[in-house]
Structure formats: C-alpha cells, structure tokens
PDB file of N, CA and C in Angstrom:
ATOM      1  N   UNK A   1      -9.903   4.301   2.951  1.00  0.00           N
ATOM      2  CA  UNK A   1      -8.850   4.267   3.929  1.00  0.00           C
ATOM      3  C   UNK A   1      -7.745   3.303   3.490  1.00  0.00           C
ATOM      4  N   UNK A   2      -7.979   1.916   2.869  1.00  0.00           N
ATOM      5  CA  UNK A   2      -6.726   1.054   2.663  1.00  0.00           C
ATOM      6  C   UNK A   2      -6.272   1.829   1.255  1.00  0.00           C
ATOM      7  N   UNK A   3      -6.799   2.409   0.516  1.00  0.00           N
ATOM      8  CA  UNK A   3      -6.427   3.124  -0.128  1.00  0.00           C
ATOM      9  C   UNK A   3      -5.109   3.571  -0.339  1.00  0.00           C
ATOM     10  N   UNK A   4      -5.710   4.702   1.293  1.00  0.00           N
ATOM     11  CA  UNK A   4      -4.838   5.475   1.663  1.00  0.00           C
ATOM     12  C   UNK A   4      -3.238   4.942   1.981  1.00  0.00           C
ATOM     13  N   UNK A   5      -3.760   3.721   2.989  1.00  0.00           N
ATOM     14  CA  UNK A   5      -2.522   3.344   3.306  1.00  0.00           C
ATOM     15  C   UNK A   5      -1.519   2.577   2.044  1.00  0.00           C
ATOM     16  N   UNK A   6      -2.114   2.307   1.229  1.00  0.00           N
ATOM     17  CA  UNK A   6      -1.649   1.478   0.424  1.00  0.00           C
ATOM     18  C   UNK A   6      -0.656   2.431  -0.423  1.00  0.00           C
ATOM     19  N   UNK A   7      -0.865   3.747  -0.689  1.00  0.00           N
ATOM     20  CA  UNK A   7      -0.031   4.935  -1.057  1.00  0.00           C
ATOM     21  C   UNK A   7       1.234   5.574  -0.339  1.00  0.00           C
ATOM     22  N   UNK A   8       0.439   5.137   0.923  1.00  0.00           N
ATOM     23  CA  UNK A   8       1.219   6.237   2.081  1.00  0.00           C
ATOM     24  C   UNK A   8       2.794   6.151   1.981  1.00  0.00           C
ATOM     25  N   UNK A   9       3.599   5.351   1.554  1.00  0.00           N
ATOM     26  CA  UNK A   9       4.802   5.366   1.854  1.00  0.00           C
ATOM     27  C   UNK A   9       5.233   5.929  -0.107  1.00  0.00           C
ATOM     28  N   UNK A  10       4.844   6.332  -0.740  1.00  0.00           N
ATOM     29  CA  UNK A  10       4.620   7.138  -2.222  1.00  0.00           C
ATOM     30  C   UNK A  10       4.647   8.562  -1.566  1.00  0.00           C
ATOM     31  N   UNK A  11       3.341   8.672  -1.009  1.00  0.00           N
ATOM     32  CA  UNK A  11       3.014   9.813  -0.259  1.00  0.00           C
ATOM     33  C   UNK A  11       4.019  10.980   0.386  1.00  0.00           C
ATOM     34  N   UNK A  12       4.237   9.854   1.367  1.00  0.00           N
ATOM     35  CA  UNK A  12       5.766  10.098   2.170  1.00  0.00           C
ATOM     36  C   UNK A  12       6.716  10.768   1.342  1.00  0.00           C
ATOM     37  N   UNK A  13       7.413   9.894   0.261  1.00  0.00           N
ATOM     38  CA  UNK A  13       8.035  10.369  -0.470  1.00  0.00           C
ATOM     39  C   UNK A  13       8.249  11.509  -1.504  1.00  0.00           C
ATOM     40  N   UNK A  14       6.691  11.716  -1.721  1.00  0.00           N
ATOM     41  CA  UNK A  14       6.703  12.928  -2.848  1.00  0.00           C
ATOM     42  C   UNK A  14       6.895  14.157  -1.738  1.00  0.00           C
ATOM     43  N   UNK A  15       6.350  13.879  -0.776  1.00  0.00           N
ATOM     44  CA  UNK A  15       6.416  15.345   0.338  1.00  0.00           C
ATOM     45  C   UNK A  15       7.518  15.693   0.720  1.00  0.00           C
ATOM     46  N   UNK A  16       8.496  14.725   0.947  1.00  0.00           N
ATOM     47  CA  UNK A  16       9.711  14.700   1.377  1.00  0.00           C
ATOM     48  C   UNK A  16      10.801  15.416   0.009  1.00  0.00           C
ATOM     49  N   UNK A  17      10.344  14.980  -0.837  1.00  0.00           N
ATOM     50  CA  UNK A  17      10.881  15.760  -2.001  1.00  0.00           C
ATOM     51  C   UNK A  17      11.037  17.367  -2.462  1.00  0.00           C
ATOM     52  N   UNK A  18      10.678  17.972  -1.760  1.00  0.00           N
ATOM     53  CA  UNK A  18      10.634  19.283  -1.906  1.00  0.00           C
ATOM     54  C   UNK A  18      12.350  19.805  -2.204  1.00  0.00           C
ATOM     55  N   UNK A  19      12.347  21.141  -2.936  1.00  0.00           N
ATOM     56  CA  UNK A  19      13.563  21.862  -3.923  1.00  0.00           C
ATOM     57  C   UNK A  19      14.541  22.070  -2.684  1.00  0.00           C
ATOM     58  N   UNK A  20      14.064  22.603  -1.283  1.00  0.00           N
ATOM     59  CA  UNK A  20      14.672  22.856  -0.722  1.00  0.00           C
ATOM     60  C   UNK A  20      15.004  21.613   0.659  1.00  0.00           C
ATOM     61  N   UNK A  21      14.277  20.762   0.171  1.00  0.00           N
ATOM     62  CA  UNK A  21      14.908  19.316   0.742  1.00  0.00           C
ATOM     63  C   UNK A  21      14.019  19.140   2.394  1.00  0.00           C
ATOM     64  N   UNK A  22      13.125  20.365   2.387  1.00  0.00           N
ATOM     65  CA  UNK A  22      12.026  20.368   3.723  1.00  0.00           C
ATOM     66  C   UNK A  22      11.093  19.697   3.198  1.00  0.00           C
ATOM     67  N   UNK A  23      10.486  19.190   4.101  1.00  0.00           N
ATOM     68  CA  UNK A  23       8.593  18.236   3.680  1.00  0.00           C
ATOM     69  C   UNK A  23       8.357  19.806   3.015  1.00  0.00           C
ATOM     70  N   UNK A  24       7.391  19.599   1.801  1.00  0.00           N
ATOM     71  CA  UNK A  24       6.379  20.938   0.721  1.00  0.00           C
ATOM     72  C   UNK A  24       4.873  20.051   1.128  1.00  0.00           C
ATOM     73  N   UNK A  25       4.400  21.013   1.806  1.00  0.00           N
ATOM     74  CA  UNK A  25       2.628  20.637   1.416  1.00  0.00           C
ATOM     75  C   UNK A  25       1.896  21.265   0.684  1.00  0.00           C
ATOM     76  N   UNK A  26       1.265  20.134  -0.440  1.00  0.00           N
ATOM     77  CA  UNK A  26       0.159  20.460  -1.576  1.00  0.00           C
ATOM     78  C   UNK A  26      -0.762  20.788  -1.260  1.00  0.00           C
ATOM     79  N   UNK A  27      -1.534  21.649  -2.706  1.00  0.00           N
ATOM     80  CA  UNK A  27      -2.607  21.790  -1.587  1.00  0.00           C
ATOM     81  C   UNK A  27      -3.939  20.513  -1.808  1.00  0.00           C
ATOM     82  N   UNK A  28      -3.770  19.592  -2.300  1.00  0.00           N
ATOM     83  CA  UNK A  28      -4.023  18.260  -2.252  1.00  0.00           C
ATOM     84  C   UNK A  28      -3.574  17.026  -3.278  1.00  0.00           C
ATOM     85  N   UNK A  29      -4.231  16.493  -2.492  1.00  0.00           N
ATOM     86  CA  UNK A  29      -3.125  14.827  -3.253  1.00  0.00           C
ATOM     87  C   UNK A  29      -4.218  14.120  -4.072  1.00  0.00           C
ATOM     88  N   UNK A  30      -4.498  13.904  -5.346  1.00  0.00           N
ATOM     89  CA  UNK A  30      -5.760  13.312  -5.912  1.00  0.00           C
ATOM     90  C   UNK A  30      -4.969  11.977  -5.707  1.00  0.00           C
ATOM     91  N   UNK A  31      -5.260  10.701  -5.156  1.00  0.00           N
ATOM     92  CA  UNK A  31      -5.370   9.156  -5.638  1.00  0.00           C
ATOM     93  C   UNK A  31      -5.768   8.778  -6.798  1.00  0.00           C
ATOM     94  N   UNK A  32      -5.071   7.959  -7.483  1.00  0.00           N
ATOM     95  CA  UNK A  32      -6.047   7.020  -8.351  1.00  0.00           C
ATOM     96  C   UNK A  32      -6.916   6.412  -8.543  1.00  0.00           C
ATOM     97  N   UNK A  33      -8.186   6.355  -9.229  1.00  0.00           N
ATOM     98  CA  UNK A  33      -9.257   5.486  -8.804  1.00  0.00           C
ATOM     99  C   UNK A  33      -8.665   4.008  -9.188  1.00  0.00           C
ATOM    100  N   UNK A  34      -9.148   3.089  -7.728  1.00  0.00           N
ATOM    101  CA  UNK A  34      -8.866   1.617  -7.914  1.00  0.00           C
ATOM    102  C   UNK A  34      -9.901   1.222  -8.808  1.00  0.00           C
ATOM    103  N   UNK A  35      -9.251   0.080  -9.559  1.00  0.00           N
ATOM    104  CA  UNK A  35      -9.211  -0.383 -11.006  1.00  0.00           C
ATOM    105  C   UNK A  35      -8.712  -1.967 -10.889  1.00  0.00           C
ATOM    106  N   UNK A  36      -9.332  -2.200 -11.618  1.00  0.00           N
ATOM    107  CA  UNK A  36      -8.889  -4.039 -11.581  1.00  0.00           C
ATOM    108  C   UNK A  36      -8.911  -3.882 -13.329  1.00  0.00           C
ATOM    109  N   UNK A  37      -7.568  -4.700 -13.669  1.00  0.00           N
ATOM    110  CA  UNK A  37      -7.442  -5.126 -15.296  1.00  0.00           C
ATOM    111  C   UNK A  37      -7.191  -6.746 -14.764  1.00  0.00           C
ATOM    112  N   UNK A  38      -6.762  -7.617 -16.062  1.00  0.00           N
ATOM    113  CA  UNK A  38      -6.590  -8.664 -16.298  1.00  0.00           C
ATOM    114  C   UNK A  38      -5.472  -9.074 -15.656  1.00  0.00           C
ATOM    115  N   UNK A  39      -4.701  -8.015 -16.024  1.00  0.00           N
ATOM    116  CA  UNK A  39      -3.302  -8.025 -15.393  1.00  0.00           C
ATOM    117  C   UNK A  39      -3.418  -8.306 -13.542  1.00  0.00           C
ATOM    118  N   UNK A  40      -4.595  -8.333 -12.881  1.00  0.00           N
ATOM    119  CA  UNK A  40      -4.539  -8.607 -11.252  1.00  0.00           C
ATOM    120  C   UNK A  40      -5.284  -9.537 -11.113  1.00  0.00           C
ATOM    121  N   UNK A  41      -5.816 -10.823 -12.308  1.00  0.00           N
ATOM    122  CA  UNK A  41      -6.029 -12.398 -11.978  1.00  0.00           C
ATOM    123  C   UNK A  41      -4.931 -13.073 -12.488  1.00  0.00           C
ATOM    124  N   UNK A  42      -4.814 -14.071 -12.011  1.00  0.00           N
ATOM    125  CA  UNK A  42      -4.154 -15.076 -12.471  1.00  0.00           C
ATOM    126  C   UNK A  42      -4.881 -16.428 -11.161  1.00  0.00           C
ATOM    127  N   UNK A  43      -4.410 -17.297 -12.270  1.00  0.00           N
ATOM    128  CA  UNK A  43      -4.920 -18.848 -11.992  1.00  0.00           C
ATOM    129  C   UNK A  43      -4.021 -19.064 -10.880  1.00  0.00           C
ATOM    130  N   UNK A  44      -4.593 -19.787  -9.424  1.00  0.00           N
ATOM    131  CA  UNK A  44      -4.073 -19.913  -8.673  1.00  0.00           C
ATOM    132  C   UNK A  44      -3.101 -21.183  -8.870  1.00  0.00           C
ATOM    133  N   UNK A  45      -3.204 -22.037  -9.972  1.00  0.00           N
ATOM    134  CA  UNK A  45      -2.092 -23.164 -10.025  1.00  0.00           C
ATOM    135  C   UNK A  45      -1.010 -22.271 -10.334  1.00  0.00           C
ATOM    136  N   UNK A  46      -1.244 -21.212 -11.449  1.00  0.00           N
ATOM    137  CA  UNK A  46      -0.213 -20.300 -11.914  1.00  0.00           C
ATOM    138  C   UNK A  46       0.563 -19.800 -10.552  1.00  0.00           C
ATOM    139  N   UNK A  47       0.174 -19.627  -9.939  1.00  0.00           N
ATOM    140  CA  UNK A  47       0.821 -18.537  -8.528  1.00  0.00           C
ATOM    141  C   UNK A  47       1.434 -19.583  -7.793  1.00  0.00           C
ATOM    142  N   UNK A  48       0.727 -21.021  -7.410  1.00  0.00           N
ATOM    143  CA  UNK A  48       1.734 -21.728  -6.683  1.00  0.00           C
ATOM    144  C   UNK A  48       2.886 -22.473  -7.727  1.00  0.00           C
ATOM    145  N   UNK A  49       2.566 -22.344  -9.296  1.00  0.00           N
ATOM    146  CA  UNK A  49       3.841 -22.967  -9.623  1.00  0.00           C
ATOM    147  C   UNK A  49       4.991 -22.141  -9.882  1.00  0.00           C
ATOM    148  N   UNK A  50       4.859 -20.544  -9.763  1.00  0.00           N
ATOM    149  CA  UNK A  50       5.339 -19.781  -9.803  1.00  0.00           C
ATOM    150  C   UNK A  50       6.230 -19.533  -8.147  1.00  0.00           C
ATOM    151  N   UNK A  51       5.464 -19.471  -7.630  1.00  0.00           N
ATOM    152  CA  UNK A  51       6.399 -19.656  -5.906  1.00  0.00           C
ATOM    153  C   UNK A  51       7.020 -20.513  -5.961  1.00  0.00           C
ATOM    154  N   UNK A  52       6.639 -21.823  -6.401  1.00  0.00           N
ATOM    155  CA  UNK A  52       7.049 -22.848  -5.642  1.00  0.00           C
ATOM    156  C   UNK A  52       8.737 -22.949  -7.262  1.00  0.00           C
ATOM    157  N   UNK A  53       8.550 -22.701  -8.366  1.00  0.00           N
ATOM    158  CA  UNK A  53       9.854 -22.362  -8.913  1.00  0.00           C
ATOM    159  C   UNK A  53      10.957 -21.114  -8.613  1.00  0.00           C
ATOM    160  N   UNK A  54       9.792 -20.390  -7.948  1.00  0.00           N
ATOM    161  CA  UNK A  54      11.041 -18.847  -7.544  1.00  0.00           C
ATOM    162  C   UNK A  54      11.605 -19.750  -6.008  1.00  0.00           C
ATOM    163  N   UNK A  55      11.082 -20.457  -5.251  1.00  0.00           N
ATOM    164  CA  UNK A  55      11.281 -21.029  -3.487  1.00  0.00           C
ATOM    165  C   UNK A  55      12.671 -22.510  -4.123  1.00  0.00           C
ATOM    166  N   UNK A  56      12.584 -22.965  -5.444  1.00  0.00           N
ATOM    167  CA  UNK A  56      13.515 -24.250  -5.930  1.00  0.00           C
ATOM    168  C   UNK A  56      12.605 -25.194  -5.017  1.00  0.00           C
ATOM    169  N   UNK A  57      11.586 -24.933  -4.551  1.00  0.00           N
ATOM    170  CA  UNK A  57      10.338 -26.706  -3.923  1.00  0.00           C
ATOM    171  C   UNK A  57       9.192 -26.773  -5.085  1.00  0.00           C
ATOM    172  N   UNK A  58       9.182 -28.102  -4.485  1.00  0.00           N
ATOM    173  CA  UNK A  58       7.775 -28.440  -5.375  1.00  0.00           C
ATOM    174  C   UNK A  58       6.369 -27.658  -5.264  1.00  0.00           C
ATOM    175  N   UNK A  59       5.586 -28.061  -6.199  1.00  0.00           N
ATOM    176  CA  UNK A  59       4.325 -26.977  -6.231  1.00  0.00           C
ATOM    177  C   UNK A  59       3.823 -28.122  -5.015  1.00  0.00           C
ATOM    178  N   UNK A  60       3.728 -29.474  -4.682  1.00  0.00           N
ATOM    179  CA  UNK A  60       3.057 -30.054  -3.705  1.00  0.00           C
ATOM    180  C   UNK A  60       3.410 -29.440  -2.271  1.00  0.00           C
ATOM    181  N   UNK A  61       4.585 -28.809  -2.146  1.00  0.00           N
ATOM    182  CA  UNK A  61       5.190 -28.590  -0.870  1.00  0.00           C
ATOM    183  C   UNK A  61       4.705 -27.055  -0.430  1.00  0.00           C
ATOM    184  N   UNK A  62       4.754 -26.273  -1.609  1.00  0.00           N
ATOM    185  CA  UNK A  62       3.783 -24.896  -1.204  1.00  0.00           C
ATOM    186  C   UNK A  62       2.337 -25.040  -1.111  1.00  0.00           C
ATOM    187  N   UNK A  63       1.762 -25.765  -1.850  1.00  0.00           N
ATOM    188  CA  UNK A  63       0.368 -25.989  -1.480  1.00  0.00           C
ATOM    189  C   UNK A  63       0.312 -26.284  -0.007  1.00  0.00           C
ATOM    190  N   UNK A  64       0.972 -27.352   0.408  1.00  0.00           N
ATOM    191  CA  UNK A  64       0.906 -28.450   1.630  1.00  0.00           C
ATOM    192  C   UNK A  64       1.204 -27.099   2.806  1.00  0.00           C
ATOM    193  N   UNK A  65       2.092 -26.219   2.432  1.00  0.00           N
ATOM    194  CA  UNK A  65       2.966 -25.231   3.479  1.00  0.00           C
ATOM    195  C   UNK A  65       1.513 -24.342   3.980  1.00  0.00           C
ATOM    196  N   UNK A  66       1.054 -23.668   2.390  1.00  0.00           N
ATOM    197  CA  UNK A  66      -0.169 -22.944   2.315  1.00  0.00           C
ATOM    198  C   UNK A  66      -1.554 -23.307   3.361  1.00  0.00           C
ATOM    199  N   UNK A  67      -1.668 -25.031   3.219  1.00  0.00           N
ATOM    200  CA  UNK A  67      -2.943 -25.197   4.015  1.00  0.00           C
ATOM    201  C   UNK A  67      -2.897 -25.722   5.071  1.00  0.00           C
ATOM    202  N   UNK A  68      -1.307 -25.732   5.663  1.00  0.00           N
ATOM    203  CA  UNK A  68      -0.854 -25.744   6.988  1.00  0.00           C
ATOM    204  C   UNK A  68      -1.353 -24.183   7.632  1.00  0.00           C
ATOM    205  N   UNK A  69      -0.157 -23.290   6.758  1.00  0.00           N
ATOM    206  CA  UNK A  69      -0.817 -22.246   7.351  1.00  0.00           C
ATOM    207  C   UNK A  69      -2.116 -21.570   8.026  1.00  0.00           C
ATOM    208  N   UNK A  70      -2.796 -21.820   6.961  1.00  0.00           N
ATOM    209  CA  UNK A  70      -4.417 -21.486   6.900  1.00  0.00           C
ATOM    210  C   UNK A  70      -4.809 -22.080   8.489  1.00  0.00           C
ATOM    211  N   UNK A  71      -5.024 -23.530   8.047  1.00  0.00           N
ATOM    212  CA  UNK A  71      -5.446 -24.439   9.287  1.00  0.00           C
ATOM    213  C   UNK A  71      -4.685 -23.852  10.506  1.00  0.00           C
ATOM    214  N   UNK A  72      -3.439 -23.180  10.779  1.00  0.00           N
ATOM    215  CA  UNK A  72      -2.828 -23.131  11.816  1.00  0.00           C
ATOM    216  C   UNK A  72      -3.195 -21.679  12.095  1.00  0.00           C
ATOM    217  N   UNK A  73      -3.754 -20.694  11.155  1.00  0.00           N
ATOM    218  CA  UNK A  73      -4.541 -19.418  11.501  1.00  0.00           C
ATOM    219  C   UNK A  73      -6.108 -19.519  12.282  1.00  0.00           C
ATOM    220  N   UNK A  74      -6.492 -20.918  11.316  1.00  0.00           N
ATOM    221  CA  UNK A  74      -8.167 -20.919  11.606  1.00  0.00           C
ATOM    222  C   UNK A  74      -8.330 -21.013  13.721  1.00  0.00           C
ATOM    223  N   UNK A  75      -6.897 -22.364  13.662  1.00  0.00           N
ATOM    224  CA  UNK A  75      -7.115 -22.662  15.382  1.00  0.00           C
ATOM    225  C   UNK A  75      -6.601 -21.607  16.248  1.00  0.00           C
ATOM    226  N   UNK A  76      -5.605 -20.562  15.793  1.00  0.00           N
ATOM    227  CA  UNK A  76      -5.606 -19.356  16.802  1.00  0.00           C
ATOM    228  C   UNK A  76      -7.106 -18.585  16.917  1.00  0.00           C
ATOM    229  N   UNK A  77      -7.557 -18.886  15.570  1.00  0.00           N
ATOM    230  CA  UNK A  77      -8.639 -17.675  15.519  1.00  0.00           C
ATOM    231  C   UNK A  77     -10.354 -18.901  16.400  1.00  0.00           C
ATOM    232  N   UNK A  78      -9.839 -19.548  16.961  1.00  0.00           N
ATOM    233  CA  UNK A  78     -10.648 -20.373  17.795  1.00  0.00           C
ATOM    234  C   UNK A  78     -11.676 -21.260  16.629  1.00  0.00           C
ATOM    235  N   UNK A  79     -11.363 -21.357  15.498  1.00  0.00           N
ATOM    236  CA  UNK A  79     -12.332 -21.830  14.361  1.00  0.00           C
ATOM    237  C   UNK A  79     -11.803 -23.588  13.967  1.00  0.00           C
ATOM    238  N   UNK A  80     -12.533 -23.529  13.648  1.00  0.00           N
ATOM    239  CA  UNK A  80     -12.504 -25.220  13.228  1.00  0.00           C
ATOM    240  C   UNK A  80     -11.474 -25.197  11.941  1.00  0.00           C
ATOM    241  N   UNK A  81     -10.172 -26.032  12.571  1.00  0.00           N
ATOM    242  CA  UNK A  81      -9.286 -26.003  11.014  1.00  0.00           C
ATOM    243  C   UNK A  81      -9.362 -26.520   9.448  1.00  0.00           C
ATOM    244  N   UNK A  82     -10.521 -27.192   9.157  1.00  0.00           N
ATOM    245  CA  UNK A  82     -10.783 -27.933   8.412  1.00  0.00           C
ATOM    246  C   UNK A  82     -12.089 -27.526   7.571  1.00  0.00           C
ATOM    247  N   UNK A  83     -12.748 -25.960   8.514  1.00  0.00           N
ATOM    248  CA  UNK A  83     -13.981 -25.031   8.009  1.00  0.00           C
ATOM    249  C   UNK A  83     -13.647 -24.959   6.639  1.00  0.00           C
ATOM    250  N   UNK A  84     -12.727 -24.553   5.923  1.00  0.00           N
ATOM    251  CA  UNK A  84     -12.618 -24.520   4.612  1.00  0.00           C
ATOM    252  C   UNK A  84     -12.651 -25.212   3.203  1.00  0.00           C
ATOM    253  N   UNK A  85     -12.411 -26.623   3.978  1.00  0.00           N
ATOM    254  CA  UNK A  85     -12.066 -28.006   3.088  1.00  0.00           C
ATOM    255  C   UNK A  85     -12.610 -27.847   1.847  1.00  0.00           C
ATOM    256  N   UNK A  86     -14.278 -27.764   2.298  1.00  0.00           N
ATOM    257  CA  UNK A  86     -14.808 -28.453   0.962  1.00  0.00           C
ATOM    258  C   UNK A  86     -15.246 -27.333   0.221  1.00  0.00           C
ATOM    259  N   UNK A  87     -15.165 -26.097   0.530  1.00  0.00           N
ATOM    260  CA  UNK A  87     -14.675 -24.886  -0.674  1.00  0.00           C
ATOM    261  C   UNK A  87     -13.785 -24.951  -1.708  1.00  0.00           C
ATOM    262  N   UNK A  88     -12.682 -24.855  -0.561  1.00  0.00           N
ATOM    263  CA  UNK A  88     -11.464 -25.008  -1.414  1.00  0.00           C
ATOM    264  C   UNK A  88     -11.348 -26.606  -2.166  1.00  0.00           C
ATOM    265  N   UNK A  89     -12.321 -27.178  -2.086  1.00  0.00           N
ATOM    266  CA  UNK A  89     -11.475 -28.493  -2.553  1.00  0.00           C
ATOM    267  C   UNK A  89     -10.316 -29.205  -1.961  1.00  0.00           C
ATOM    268  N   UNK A  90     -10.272 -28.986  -0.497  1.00  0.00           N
ATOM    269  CA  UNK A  90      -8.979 -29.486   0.436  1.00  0.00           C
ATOM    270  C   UNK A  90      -9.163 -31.226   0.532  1.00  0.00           C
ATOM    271  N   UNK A  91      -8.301 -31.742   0.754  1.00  0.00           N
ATOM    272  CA  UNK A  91      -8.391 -33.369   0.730  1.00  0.00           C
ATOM    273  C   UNK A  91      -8.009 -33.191   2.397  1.00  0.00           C
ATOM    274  N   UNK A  92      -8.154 -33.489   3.223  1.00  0.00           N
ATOM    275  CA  UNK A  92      -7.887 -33.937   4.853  1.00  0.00           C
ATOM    276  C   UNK A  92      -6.822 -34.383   5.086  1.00  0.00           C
ATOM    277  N   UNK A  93      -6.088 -35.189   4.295  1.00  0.00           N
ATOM    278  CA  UNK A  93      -5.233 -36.296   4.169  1.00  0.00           C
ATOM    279  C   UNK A  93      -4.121 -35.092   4.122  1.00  0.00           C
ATOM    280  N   UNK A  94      -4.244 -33.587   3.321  1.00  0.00           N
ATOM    281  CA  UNK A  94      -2.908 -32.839   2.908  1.00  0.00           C
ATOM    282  C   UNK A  94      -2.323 -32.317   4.209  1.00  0.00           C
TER     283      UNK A  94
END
C-alpha cells in the first residue's frame, strides 16, 4: 500500500497522458520492486551537516531544532520526552 501511494502522483500522471488528452486506462500498472542500494544510507552527521549548510545554521542548531522536535512530538503523543535519550545518545542538557 505505501508503495502505492508513494507512486500515485507518477500514476496520476502517466494516465492523464493519453494521445487524445482524456485519462487512457491500462490494462495494468507493474510497480517496481522496492530495493535499497547504498545510494539510500548515509551517515546521519552527513545529513545534519548537509541541512544545516543548505539552512546557512550551524550543524549544533539543527541537531538542537531536531531533538526539540522529537521531544515536542513524544509529549503530544502523551510519552515521556526524554524516552529516547539514551538510544540516541541524547545529552538532557541539549
């Protein structure tokens, strides 16, 4: 199903494409099988120093933004904000 949705607006588009400019229905749509290469890890220092140079802030200030967030998801979701700390390696103090 997330699959699906994850296509759907591709989808949309190829149908919409028809010669005579009406939605054309196939008589089916094969997906791609999902696939993970190398190319879909990367090191999470990589990703916040990468935001935090595309945002012009420091990598301390997206981290800090990041585990605001989190913590400020955990207490809507009625959970203890700080459940994560010592997974992630969180300091209390951030």
């Amino acid at each position: 199903m997330g699959q699906l949705l994850a296509y759907l607006p591709e989808v949309k588009k190829r149908l919409l494409q028809g010669a005579s400019g009406k939605p054309s229905l196939p008589d089916a749509i094969l997906l791609p099988a999902p696939t993970l290469s190398d190319q879909n890890f990367v090191r999470a220092v990589e990703s916040v120093r990468r935001s935090a140079r595309g945002r012009g802030v420091s990598q301390q200030q997206v981290r800090h933004e990041a585990v605001t967030e989190n913590r400020d998801w955990l207490e809507i979701m009625s959970r203890d904000p700080m459940e994560f700390n010592d997974i992630l390696g969180i300091d209390d103090t951030v």
